[in-house]
C-alpha atoms as a PDB file:
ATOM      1  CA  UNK A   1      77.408 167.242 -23.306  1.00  0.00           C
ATOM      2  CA  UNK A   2      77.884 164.361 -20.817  1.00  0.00           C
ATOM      3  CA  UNK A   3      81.472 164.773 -20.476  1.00  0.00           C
ATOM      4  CA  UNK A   4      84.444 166.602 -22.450  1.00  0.00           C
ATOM      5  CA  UNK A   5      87.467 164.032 -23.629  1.00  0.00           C
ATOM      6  CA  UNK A   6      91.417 165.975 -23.608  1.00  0.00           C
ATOM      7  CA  UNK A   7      94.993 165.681 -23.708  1.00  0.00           C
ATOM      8  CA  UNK A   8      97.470 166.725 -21.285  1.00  0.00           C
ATOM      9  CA  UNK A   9     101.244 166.584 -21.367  1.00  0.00           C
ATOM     10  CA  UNK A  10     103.579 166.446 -18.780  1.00  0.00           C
ATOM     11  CA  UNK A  11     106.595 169.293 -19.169  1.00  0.00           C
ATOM     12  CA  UNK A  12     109.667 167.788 -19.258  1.00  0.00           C
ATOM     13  CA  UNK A  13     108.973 164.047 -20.025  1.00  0.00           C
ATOM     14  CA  UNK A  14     108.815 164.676 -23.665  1.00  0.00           C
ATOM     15  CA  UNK A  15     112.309 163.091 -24.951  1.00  0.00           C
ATOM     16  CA  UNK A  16     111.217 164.119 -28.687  1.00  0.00           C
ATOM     17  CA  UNK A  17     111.742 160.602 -29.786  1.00  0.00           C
ATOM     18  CA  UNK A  18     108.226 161.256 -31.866  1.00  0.00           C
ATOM     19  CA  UNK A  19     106.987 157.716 -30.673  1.00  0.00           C
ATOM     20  CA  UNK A  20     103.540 159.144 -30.353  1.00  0.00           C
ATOM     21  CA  UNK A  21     103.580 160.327 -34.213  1.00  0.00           C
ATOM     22  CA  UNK A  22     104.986 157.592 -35.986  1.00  0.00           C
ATOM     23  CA  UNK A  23     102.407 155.463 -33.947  1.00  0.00           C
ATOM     24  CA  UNK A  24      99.657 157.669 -35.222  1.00  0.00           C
ATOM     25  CA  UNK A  25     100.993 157.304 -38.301  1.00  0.00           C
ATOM     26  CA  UNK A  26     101.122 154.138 -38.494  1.00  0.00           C
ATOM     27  CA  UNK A  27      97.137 153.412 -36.882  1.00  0.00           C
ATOM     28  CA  UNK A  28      95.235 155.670 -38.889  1.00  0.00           C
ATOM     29  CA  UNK A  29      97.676 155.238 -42.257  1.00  0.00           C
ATOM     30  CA  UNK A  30      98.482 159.147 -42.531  1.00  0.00           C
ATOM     31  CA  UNK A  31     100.599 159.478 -45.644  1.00  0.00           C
ATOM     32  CA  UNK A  32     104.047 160.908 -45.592  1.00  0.00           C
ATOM     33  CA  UNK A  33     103.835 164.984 -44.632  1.00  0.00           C
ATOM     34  CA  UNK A  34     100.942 165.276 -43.082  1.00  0.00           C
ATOM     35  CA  UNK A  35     100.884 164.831 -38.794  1.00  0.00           C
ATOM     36  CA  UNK A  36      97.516 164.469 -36.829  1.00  0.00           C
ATOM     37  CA  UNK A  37     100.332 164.702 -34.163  1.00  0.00           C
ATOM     38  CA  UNK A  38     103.269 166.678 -34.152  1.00  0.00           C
ATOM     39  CA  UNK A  39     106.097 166.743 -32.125  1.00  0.00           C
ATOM     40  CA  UNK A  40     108.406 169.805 -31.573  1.00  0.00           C
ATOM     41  CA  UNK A  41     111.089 171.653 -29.864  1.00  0.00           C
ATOM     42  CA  UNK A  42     112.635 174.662 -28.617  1.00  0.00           C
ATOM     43  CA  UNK A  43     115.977 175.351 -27.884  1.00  0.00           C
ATOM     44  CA  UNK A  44     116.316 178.769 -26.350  1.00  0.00           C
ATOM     45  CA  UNK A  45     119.430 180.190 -24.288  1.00  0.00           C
ATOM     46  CA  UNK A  46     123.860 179.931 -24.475  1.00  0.00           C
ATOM     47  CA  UNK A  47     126.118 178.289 -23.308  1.00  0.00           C
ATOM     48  CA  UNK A  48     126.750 177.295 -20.913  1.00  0.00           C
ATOM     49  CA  UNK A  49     122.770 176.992 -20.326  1.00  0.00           C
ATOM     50  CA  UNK A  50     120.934 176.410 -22.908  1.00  0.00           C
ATOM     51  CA  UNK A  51     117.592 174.763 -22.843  1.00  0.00           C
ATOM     52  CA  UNK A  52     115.585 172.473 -24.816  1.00  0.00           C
ATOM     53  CA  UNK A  53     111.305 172.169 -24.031  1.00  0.00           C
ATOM     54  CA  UNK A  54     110.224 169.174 -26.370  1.00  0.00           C
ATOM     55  CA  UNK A  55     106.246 169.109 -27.003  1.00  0.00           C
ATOM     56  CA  UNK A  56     103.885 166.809 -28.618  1.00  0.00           C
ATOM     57  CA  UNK A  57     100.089 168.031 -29.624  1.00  0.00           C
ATOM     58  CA  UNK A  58      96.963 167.246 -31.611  1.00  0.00           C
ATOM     59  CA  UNK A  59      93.859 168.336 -32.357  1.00  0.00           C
ATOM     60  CA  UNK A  60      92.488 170.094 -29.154  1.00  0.00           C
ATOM     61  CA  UNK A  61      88.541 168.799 -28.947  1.00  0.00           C
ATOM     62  CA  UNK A  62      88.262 171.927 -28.283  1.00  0.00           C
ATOM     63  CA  UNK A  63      84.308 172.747 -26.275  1.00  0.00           C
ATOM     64  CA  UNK A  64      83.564 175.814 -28.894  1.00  0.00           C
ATOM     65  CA  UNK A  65      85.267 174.574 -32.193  1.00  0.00           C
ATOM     66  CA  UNK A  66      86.194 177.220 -34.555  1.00  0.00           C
ATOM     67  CA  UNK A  67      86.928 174.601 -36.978  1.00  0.00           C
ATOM     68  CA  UNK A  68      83.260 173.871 -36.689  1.00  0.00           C
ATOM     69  CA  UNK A  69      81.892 177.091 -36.823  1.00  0.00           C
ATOM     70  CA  UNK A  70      83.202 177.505 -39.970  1.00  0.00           C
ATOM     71  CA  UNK A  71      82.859 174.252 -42.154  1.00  0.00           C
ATOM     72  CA  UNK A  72      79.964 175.156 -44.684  1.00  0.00           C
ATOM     73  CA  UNK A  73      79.380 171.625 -45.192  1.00  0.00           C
ATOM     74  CA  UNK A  74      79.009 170.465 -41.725  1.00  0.00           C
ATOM     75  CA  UNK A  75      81.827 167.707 -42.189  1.00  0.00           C
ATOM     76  CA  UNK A  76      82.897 168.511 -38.805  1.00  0.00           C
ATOM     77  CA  UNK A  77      81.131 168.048 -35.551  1.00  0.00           C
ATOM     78  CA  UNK A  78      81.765 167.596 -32.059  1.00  0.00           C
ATOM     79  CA  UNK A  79      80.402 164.441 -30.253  1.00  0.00           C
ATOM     80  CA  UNK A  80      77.526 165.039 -27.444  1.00  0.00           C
ATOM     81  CA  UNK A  81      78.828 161.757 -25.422  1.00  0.00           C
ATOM     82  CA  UNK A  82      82.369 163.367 -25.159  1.00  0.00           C
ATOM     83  CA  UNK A  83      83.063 166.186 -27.120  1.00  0.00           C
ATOM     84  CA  UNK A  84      85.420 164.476 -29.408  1.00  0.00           C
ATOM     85  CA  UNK A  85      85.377 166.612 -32.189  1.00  0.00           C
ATOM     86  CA  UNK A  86      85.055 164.259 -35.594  1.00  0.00           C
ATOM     87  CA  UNK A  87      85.287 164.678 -39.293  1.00  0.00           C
ATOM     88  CA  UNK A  88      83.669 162.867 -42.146  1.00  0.00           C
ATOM     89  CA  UNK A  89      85.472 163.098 -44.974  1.00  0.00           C
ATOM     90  CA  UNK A  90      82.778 162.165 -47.230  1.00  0.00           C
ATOM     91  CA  UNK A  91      81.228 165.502 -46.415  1.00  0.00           C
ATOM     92  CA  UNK A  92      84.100 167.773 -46.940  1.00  0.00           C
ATOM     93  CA  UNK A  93      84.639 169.808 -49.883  1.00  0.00           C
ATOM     94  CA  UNK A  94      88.252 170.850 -49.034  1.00  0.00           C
ATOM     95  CA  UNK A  95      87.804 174.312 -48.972  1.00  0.00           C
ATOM     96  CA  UNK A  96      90.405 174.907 -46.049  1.00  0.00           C
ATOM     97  CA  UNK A  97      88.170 177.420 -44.218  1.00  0.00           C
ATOM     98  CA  UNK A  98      88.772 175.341 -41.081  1.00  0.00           C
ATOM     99  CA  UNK A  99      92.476 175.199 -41.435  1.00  0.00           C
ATOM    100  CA  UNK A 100      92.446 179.145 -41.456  1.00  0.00           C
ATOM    101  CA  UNK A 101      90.069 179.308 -38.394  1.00  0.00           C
ATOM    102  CA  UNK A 102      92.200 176.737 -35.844  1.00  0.00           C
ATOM    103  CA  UNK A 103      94.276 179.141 -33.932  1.00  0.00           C
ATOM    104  CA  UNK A 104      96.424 175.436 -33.273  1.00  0.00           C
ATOM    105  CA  UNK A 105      97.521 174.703 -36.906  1.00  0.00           C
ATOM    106  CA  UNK A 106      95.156 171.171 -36.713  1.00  0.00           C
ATOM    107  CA  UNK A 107      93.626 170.328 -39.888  1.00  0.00           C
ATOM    108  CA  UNK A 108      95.924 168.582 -42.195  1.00  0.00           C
ATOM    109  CA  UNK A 109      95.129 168.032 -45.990  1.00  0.00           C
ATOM    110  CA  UNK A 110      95.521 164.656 -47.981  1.00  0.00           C
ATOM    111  CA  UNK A 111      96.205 164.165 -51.432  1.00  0.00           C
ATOM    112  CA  UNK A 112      92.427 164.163 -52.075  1.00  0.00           C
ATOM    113  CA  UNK A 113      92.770 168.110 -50.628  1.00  0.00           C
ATOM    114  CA  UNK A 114      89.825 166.682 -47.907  1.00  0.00           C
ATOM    115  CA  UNK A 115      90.361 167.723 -44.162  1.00  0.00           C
ATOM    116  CA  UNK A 116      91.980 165.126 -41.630  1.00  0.00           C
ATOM    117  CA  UNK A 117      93.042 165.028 -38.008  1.00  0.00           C
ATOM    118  CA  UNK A 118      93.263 163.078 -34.935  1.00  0.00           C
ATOM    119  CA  UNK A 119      90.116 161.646 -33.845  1.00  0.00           C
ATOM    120  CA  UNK A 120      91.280 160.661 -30.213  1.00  0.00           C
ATOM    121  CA  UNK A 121      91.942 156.983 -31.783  1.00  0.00           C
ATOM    122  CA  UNK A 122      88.263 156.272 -31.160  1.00  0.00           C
ATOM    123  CA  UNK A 123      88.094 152.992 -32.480  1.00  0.00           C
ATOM    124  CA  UNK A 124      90.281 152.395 -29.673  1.00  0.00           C
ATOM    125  CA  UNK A 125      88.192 153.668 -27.115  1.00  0.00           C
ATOM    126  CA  UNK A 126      85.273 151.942 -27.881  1.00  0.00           C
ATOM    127  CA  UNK A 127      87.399 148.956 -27.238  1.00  0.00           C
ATOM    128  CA  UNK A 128      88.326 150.129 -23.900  1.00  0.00           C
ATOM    129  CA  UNK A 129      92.226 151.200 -25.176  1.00  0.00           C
ATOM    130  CA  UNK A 130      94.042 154.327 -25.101  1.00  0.00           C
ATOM    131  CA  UNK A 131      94.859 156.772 -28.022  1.00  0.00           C
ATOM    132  CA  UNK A 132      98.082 155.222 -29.690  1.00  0.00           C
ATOM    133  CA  UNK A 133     100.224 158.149 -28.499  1.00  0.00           C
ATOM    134  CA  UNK A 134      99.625 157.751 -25.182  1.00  0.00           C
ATOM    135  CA  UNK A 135      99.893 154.315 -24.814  1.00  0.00           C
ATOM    136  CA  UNK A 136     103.568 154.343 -27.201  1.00  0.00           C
ATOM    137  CA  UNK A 137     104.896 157.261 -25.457  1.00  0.00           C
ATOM    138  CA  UNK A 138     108.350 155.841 -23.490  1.00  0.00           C
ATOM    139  CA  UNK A 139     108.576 158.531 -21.078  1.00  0.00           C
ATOM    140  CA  UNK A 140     104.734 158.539 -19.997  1.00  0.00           C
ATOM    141  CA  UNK A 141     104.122 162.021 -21.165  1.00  0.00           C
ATOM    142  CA  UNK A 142     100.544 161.964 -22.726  1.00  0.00           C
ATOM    143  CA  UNK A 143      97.664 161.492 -20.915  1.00  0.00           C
ATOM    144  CA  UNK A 144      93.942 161.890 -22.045  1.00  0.00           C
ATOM    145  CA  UNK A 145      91.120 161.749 -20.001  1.00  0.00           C
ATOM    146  CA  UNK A 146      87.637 163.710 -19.182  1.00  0.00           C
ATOM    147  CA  UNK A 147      88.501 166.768 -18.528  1.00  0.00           C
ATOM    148  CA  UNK A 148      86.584 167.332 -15.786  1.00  0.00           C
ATOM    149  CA  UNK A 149      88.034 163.996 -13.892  1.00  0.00           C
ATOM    150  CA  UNK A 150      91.479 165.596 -14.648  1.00  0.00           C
ATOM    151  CA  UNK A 151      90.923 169.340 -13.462  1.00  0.00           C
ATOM    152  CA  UNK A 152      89.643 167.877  -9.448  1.00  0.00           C
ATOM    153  CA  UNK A 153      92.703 165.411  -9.471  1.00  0.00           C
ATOM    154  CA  UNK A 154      95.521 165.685  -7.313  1.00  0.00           C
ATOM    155  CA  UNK A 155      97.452 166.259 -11.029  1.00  0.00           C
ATOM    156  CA  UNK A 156      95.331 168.809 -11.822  1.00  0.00           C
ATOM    157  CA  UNK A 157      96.662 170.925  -8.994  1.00  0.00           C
ATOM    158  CA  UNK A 158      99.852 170.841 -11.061  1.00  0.00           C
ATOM    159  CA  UNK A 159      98.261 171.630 -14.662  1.00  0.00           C
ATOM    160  CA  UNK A 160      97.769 174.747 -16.435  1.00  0.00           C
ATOM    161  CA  UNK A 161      94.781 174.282 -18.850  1.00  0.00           C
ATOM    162  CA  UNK A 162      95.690 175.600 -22.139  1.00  0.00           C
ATOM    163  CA  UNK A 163      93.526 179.148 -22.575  1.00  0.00           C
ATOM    164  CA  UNK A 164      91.404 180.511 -25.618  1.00  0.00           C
ATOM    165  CA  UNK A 165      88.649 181.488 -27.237  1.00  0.00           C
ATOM    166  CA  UNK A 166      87.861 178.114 -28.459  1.00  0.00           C
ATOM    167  CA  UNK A 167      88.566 176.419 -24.602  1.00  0.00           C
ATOM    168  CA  UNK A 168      90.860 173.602 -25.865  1.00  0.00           C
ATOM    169  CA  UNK A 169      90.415 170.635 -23.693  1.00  0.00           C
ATOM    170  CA  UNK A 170      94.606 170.438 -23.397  1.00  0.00           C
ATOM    171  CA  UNK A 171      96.495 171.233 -20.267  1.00  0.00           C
ATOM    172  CA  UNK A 172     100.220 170.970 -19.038  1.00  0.00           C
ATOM    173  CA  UNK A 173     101.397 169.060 -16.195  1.00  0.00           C
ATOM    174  CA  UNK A 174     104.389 170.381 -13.644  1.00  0.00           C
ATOM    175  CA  UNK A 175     106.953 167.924 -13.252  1.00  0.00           C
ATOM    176  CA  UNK A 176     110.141 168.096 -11.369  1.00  0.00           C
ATOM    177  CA  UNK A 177     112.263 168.036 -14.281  1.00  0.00           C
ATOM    178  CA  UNK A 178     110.542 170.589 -16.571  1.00  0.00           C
ATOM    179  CA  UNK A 179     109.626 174.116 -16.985  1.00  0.00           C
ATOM    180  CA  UNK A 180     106.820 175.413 -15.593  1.00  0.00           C
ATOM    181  CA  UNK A 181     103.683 174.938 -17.561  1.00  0.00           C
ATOM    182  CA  UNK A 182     103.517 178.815 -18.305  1.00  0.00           C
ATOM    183  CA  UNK A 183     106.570 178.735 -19.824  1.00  0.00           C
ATOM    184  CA  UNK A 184     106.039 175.687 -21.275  1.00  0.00           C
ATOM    185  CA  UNK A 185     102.755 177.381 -22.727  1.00  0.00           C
ATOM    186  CA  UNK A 186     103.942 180.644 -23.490  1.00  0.00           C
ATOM    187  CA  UNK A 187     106.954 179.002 -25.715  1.00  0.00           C
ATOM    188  CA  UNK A 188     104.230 177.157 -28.155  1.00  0.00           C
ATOM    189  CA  UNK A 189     101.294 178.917 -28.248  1.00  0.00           C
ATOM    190  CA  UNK A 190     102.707 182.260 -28.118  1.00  0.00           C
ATOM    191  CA  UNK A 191     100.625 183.948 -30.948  1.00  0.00           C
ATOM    192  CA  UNK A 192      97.397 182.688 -29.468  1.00  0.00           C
END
């Protein structure tokens, strides 16, 4: 694989204003209920100090799919040039064996009961754009990127990389104003 596309979020920029889904939405015409991007909370603590963590995710493009693994049709694959992991609904059957093998909750179901999900907006990349939620998000907290650019940054010295079996290409960025990305981690993907 030449290089391996991700996400990455930066703690405590996410105002939950969920931007980033109803662009998503809105680009790829996902029908009311299903999310190829979700956005959610957590409000843990009392008062007087309560907190709040606000989080926004998608598919993973993960580098060892389990959603791939799995698909006996072979609807699903995952992109040599940059590991953007794709499916073509013409191929799939809708038998929801990837939905039970994403340890992230990813694979949404339409009407027609066939698999869907975000596909890194690449229409948009070919055309030298970002994915819609990053470039909607007010408070500049999505970022994509090749991995491997992102992990030798400066930034990267900040960022947790999201761990598992299936090496999701997501990490968490530090900010000032946020929790730490192991909390931030530990709060969302605590059954993984």
């Amino acid at each position: 694989m030449a290089k391996q596309m991700g996400f990455y979020i930066i703690a405590g920029r996410c105002v939950e204003c969920h931007a980033c889904e109803v662009a998503c939405k809105e680009l790829n015409n996902v029908a009311l209920g299903i999310h190829w991007r979700k956005v959610q909370n957590h409000w843990d603590g009392e008062f007087p100090n309560p907190t709040n963590i606000n989080m926004s995710s998608a598919c993973m493009h993960c580098r060892k799919p389990a959603c791939l693994e799995v698909c006996p049709t072979h609807a699903i694959t995952k992109r040599a040039e940059d590991g953007i992991v794709v499916v073509n609904q013409s191929e799939c059957i809708g038998c929801r064996a990837c939905g039970s093998a994403c340890p992230y909750g990813v694979p949404q179901y339409g009407h027609d009961s066939k698999m869907q999900k975000c596909n890194l907006c690449l229409e948009r990349l070919e055309n030298g754009k970002e994915p819609v939620c990053v470039s909607t998000c007010p408070g500049e907290a999505l970022g994509f990127g090749p991995v491997e650019e992102f992990a030798k940054s400066a930034a990267g010295k900040l960022a947790v990389r999201l761990q598992g079996e299936t090496e999701p290409s997501f990490f968490v960025v530090g900010s000032s104003i946020g929790p730490k990305p192991e909390v931030f981690i530990d709060t969302f993907f605590k059954r993984l």
